[in-house]
PDB file of N, CA and C in Angstrom:
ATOM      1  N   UNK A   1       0.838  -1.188   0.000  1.00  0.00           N
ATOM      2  CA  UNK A   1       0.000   0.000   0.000  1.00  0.00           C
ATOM      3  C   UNK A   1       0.884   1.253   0.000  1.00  0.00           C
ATOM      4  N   UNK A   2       0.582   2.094  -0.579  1.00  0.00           N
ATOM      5  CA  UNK A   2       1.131   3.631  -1.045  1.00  0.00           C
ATOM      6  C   UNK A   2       0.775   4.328  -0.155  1.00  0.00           C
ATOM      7  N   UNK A   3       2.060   4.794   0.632  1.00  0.00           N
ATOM      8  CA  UNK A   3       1.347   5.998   1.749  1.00  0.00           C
ATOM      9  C   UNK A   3       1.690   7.321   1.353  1.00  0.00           C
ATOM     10  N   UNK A   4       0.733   7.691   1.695  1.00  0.00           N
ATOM     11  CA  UNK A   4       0.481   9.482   0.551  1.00  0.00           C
ATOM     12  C   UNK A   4       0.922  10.475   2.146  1.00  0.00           C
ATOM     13  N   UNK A   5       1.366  11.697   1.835  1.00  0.00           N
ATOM     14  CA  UNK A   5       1.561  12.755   2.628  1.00  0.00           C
ATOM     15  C   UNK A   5       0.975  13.880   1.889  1.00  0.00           C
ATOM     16  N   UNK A   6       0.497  14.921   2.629  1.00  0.00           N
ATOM     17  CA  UNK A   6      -0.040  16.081   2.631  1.00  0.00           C
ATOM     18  C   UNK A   6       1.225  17.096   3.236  1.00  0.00           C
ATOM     19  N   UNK A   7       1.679  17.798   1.947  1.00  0.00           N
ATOM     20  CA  UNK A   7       2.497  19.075   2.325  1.00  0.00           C
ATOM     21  C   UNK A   7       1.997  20.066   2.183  1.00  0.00           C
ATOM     22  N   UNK A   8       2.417  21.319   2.923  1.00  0.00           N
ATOM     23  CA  UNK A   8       1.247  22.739   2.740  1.00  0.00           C
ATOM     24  C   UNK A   8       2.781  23.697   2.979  1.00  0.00           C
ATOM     25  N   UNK A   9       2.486  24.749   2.261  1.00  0.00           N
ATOM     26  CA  UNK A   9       3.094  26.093   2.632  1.00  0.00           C
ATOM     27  C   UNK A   9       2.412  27.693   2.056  1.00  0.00           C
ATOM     28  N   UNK A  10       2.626  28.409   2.677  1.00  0.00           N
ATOM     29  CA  UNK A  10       2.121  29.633   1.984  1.00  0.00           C
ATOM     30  C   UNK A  10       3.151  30.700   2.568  1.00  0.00           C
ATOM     31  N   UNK A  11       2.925  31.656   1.583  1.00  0.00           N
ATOM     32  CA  UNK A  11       3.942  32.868   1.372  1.00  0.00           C
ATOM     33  C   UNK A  11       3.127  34.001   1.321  1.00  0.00           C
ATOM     34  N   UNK A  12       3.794  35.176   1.841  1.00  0.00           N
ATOM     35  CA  UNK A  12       2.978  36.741   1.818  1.00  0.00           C
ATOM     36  C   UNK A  12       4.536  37.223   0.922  1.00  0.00           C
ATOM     37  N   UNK A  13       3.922  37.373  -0.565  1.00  0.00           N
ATOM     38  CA  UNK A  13       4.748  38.335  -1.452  1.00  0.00           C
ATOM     39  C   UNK A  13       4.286  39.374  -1.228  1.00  0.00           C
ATOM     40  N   UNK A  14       5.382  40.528  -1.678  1.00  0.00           N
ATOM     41  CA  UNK A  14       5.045  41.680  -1.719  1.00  0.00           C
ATOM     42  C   UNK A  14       3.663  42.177  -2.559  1.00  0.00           C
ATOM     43  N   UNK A  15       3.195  41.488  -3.323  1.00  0.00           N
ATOM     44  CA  UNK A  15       1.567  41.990  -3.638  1.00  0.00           C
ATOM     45  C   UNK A  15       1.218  40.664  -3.693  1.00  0.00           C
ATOM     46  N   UNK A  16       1.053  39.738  -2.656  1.00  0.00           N
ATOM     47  CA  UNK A  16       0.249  38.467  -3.683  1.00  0.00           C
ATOM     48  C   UNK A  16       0.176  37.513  -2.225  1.00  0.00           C
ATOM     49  N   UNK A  17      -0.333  36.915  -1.826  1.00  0.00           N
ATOM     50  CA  UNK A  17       0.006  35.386  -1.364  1.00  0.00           C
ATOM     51  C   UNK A  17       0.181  34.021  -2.254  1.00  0.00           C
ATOM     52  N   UNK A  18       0.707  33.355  -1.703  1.00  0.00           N
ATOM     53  CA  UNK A  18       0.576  31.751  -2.403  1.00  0.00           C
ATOM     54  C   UNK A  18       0.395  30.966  -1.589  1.00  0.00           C
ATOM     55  N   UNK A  19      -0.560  29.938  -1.499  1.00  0.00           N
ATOM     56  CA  UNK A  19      -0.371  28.704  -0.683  1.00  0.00           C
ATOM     57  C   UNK A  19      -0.704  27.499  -1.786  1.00  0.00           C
ATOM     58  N   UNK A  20       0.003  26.463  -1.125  1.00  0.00           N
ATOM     59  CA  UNK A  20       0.796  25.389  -2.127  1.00  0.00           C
ATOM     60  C   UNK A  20       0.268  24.061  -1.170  1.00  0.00           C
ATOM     61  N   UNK A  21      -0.915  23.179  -1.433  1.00  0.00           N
ATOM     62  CA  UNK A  21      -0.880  22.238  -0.769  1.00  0.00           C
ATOM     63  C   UNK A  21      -0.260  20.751  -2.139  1.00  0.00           C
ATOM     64  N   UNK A  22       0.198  19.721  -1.296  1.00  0.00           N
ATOM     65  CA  UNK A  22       0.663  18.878  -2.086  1.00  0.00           C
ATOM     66  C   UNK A  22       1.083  17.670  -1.370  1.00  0.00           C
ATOM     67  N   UNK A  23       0.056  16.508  -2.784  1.00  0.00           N
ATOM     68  CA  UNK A  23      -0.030  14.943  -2.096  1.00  0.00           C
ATOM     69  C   UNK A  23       1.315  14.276  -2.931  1.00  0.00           C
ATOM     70  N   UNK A  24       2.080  13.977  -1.850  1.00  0.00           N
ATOM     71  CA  UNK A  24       3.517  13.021  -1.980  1.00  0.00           C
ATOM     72  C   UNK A  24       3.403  11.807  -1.337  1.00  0.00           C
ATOM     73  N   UNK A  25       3.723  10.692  -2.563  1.00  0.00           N
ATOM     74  CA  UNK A  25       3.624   9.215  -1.787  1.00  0.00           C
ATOM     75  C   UNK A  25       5.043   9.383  -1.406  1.00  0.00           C
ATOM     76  N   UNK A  26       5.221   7.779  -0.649  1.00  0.00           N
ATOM     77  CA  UNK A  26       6.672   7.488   0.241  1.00  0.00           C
ATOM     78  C   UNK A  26       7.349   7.038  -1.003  1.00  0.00           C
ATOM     79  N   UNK A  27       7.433   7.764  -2.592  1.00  0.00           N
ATOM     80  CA  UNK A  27       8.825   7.566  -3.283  1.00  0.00           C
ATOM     81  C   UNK A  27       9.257   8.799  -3.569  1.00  0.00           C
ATOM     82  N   UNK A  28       8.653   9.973  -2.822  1.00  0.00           N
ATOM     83  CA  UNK A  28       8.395  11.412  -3.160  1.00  0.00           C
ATOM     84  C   UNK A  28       7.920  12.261  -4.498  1.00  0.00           C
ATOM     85  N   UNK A  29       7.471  11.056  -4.657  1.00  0.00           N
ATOM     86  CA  UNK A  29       6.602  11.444  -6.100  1.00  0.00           C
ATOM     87  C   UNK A  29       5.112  12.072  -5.853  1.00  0.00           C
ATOM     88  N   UNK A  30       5.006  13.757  -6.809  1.00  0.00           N
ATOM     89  CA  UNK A  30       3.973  14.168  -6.413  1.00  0.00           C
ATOM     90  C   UNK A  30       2.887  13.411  -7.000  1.00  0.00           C
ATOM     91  N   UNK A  31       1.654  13.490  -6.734  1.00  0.00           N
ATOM     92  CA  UNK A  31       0.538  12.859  -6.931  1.00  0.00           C
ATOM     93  C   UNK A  31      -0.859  13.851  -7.212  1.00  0.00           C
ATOM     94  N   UNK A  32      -0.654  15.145  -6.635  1.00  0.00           N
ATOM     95  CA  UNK A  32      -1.543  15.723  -6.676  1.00  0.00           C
ATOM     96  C   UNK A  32      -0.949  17.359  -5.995  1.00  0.00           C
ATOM     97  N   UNK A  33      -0.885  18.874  -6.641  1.00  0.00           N
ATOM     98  CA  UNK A  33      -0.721  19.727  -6.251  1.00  0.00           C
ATOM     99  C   UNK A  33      -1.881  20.925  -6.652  1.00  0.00           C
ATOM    100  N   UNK A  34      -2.127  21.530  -6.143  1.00  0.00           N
ATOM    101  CA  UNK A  34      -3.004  22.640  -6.149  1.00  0.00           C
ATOM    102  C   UNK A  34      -2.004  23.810  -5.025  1.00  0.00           C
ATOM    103  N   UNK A  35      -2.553  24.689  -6.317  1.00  0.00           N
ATOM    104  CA  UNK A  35      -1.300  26.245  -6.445  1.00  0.00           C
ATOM    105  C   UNK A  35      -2.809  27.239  -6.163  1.00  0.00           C
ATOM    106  N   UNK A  36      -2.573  28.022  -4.802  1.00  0.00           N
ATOM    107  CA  UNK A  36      -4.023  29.248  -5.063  1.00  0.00           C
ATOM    108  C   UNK A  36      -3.208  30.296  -4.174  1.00  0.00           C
ATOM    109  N   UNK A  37      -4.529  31.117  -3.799  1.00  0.00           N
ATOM    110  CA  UNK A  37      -4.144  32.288  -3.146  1.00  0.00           C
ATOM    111  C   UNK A  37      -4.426  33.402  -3.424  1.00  0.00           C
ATOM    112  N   UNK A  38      -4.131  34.372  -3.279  1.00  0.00           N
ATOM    113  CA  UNK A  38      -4.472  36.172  -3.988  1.00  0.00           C
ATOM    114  C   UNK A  38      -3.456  36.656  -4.518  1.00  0.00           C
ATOM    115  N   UNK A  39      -3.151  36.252  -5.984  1.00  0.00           N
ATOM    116  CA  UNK A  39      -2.042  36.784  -6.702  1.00  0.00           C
ATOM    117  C   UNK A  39      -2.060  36.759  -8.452  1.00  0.00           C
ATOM    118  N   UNK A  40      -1.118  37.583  -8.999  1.00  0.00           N
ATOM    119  CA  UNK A  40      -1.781  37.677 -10.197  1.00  0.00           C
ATOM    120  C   UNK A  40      -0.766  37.127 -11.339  1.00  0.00           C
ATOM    121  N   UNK A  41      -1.311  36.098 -11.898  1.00  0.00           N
ATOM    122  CA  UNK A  41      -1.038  35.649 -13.235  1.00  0.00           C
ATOM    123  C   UNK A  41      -1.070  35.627 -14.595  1.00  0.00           C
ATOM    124  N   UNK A  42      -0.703  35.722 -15.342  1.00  0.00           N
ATOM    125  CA  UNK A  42      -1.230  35.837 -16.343  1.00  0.00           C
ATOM    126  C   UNK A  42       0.035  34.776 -17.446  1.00  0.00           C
ATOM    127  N   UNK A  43      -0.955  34.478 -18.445  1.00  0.00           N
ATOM    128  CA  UNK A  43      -2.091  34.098 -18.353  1.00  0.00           C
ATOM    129  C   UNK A  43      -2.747  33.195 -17.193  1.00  0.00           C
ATOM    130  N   UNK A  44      -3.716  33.066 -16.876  1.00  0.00           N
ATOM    131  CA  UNK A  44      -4.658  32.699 -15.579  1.00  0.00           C
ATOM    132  C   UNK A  44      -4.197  30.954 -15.642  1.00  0.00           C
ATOM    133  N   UNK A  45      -4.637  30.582 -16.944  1.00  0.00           N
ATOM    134  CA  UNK A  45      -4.437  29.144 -17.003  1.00  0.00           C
ATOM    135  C   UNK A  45      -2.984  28.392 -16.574  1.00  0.00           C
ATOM    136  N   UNK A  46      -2.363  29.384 -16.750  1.00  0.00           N
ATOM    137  CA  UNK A  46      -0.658  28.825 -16.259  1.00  0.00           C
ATOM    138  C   UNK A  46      -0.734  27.362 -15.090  1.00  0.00           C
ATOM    139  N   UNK A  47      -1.682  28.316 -14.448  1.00  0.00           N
ATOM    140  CA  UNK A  47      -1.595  27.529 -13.047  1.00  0.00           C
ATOM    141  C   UNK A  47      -2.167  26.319 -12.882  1.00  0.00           C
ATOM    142  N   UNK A  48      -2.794  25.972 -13.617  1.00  0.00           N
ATOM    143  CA  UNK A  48      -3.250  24.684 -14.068  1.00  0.00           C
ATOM    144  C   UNK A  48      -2.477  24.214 -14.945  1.00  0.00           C
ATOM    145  N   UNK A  49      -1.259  24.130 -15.946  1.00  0.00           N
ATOM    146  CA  UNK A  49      -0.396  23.620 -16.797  1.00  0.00           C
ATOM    147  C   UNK A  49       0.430  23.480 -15.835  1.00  0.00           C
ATOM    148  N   UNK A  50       0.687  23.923 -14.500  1.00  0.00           N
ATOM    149  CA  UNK A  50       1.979  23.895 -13.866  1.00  0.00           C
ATOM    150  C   UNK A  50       1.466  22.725 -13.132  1.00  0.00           C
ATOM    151  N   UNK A  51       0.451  22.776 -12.686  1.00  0.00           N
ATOM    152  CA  UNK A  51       0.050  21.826 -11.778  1.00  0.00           C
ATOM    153  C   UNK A  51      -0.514  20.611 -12.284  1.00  0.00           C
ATOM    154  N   UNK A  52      -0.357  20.625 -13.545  1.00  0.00           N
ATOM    155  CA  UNK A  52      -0.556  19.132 -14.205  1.00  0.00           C
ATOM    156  C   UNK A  52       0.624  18.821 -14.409  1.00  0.00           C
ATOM    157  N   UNK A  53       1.682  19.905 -14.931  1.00  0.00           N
ATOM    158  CA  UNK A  53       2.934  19.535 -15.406  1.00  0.00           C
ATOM    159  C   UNK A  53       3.812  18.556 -13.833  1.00  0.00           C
ATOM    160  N   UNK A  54       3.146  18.859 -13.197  1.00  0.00           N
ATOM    161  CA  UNK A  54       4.157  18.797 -11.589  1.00  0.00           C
ATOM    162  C   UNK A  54       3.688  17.479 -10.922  1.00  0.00           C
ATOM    163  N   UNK A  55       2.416  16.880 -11.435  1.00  0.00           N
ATOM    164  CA  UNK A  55       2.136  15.549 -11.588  1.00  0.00           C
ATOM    165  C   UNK A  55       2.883  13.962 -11.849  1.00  0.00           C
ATOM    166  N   UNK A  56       3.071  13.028 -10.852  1.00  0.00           N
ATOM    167  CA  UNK A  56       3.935  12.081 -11.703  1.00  0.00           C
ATOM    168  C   UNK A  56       5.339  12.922 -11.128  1.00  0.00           C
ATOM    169  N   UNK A  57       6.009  13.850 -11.161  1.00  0.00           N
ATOM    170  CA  UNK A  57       7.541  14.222 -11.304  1.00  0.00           C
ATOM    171  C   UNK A  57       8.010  13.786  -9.689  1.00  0.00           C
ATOM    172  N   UNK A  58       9.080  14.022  -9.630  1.00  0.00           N
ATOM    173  CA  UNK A  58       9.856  13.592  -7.841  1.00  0.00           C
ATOM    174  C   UNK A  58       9.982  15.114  -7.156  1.00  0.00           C
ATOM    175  N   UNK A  59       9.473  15.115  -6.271  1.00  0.00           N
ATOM    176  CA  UNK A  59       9.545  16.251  -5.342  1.00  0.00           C
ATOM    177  C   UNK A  59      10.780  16.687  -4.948  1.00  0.00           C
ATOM    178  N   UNK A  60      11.677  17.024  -5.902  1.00  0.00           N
ATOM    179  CA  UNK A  60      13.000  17.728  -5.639  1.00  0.00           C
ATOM    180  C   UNK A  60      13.541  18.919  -6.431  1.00  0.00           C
ATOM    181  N   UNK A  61      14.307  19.887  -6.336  1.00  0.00           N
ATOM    182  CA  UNK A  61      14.683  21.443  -6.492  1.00  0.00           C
ATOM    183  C   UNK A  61      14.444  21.235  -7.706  1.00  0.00           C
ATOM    184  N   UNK A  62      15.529  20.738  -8.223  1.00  0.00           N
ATOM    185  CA  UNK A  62      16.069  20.457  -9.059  1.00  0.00           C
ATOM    186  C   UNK A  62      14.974  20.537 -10.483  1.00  0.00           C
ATOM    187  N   UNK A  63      14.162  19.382 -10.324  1.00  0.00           N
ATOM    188  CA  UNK A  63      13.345  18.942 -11.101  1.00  0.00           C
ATOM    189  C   UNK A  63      11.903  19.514 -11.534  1.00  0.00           C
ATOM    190  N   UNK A  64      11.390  20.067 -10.191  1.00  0.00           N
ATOM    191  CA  UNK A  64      10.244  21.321  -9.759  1.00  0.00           C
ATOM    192  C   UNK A  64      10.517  22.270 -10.569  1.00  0.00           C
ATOM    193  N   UNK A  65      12.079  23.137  -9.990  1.00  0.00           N
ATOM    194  CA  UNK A  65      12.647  24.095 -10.478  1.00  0.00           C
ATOM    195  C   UNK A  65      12.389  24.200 -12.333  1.00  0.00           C
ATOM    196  N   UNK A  66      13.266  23.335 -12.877  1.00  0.00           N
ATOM    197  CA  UNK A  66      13.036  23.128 -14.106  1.00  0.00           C
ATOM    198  C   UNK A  66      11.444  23.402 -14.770  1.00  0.00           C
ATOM    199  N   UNK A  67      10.770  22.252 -14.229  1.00  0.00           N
ATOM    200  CA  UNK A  67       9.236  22.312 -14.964  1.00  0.00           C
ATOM    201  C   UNK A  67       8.718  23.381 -14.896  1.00  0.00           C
ATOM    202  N   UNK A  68       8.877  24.265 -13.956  1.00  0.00           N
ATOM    203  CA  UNK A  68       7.931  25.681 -13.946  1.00  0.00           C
ATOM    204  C   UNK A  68       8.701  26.896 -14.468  1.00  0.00           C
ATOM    205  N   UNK A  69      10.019  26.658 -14.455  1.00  0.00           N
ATOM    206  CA  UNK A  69      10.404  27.237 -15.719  1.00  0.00           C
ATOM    207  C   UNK A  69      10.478  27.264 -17.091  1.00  0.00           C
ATOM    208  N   UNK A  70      10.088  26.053 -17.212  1.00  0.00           N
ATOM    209  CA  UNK A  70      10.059  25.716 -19.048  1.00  0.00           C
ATOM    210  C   UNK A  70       8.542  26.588 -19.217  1.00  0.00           C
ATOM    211  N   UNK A  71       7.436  25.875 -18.008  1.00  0.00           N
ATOM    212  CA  UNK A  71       5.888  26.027 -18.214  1.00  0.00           C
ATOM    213  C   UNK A  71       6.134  27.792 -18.323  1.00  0.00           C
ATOM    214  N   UNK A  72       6.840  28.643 -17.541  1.00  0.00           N
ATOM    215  CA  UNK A  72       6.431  30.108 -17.635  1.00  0.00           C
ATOM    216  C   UNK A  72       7.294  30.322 -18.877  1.00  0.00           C
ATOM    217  N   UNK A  73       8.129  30.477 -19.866  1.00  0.00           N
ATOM    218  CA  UNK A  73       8.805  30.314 -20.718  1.00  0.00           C
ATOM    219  C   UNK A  73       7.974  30.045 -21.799  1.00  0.00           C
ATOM    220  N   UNK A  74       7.305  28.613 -21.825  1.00  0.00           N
ATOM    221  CA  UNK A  74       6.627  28.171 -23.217  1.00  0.00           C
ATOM    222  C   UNK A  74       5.325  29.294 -23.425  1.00  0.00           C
ATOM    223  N   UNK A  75       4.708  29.333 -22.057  1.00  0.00           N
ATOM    224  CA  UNK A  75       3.563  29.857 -21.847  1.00  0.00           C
ATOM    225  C   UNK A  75       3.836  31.428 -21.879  1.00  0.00           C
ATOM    226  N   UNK A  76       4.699  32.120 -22.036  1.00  0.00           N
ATOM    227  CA  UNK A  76       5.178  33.677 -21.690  1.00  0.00           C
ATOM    228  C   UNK A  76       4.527  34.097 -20.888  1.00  0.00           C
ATOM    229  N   UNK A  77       4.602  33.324 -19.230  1.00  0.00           N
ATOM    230  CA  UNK A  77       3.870  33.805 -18.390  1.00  0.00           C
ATOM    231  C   UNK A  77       4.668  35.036 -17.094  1.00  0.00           C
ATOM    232  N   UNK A  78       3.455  35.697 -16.618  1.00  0.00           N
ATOM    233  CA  UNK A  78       4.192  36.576 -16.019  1.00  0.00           C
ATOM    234  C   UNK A  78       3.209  36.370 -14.824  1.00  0.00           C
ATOM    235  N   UNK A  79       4.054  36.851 -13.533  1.00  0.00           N
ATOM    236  CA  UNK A  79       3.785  37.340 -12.207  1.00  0.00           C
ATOM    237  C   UNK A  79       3.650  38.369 -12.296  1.00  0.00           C
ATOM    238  N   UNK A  80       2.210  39.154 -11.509  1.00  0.00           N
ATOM    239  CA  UNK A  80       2.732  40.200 -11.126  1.00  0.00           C
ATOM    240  C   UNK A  80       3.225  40.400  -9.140  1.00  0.00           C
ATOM    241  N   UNK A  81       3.346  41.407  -8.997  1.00  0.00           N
ATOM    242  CA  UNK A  81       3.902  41.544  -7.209  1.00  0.00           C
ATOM    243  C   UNK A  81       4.606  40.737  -6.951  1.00  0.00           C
ATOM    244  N   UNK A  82       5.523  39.721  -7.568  1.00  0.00           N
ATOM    245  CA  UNK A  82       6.181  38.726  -6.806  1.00  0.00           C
ATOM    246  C   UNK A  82       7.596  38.041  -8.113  1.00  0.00           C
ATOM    247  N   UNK A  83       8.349  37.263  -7.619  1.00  0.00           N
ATOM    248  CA  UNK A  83       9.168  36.566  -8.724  1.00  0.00           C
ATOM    249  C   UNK A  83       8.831  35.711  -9.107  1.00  0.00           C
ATOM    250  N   UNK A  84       9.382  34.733 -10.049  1.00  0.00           N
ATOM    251  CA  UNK A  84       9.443  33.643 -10.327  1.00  0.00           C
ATOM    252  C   UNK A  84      10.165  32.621  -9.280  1.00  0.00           C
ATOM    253  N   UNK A  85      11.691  33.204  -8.708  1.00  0.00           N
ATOM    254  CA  UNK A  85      11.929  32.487  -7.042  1.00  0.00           C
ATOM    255  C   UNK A  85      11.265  32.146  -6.104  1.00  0.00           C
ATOM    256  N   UNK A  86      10.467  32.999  -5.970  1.00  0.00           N
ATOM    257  CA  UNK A  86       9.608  33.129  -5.007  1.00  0.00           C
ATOM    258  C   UNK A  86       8.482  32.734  -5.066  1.00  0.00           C
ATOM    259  N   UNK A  87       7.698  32.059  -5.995  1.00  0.00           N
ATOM    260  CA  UNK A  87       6.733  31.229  -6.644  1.00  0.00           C
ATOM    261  C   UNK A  87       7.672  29.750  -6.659  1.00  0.00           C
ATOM    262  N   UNK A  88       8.648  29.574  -7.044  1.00  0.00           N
ATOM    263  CA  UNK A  88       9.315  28.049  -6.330  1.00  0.00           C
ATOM    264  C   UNK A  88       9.469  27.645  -5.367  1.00  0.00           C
ATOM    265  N   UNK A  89      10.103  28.658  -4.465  1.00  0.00           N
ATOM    266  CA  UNK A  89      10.234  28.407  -3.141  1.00  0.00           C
ATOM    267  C   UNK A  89       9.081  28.724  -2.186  1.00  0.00           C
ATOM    268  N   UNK A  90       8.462  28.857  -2.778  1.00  0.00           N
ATOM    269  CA  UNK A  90       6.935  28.253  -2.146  1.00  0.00           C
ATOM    270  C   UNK A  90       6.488  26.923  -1.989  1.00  0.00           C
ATOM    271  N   UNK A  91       6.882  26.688  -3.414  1.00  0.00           N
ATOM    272  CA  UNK A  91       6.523  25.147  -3.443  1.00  0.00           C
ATOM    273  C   UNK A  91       7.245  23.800  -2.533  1.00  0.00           C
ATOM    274  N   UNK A  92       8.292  24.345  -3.200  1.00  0.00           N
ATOM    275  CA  UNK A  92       9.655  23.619  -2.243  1.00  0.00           C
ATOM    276  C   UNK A  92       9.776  23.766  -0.985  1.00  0.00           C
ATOM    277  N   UNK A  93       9.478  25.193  -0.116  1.00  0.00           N
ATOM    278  CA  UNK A  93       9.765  24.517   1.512  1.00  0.00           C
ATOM    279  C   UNK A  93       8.423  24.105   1.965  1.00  0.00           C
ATOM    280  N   UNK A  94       7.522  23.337   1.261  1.00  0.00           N
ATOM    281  CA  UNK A  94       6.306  23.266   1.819  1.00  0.00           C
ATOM    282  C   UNK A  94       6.584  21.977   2.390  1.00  0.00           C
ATOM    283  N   UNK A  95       5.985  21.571   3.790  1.00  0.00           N
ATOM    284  CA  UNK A  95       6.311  20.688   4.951  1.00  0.00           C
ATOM    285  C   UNK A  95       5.217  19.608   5.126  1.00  0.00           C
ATOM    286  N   UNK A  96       5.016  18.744   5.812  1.00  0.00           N
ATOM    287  CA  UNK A  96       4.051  18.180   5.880  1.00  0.00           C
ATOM    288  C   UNK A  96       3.618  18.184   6.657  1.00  0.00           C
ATOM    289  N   UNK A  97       2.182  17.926   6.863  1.00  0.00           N
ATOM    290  CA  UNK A  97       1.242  18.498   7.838  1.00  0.00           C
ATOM    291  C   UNK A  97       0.982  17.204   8.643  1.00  0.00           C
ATOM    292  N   UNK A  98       1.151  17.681  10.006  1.00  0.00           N
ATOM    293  CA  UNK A  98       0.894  16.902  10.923  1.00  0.00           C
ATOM    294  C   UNK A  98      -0.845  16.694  11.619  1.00  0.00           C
TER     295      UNK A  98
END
């Protein structure tokens, strides 16, 4: 049997929040992420290509890092109030919930 974890983090950017919840089985493979909060994207849909793209992949810098850079790149997506760093490292120090 596959044991799943629940990671959560959220961030106060300078114009935006993010919170990042995310289901990781015990090979640290994500399974399921949802990206929300009060912040602005564009295009809107990004955030759903990222979060399909982030599906299936291994929960590490490295690899995260990459996919949501290709996805804002292919997609010519932009943040506003906040970086692109800072939209990763959201994702990445998110912890698991006890």
């Amino acid at each position: 049997m596959i044991a799943l974890k629940v990671y959560y983090n959220e961030y106060k950017a300078r114009k935006g929040l993010f919170k990042v919840k995310i289901v990781i089985d015990d090979g640290n493979i994500i399974k399921d992420i949802y990206i929300t909060g009060d912040f602005f994207i564009y295009p809107e849909e990004v955030i759903w290509i990222i979060e399909d793209s982030l599906k299936g992949v291994k929960f590490e810098e490295e690899t995260v890092s990459s996919i949501i850079r290709d996805v804002f790149a292919k997609e010519d997506a932009v943040l506003v109030g906040c970086t692109l760093d800072e939209f990763i490292k959201t994702i990445m120090e998110a912890r698991p919930v006890e």
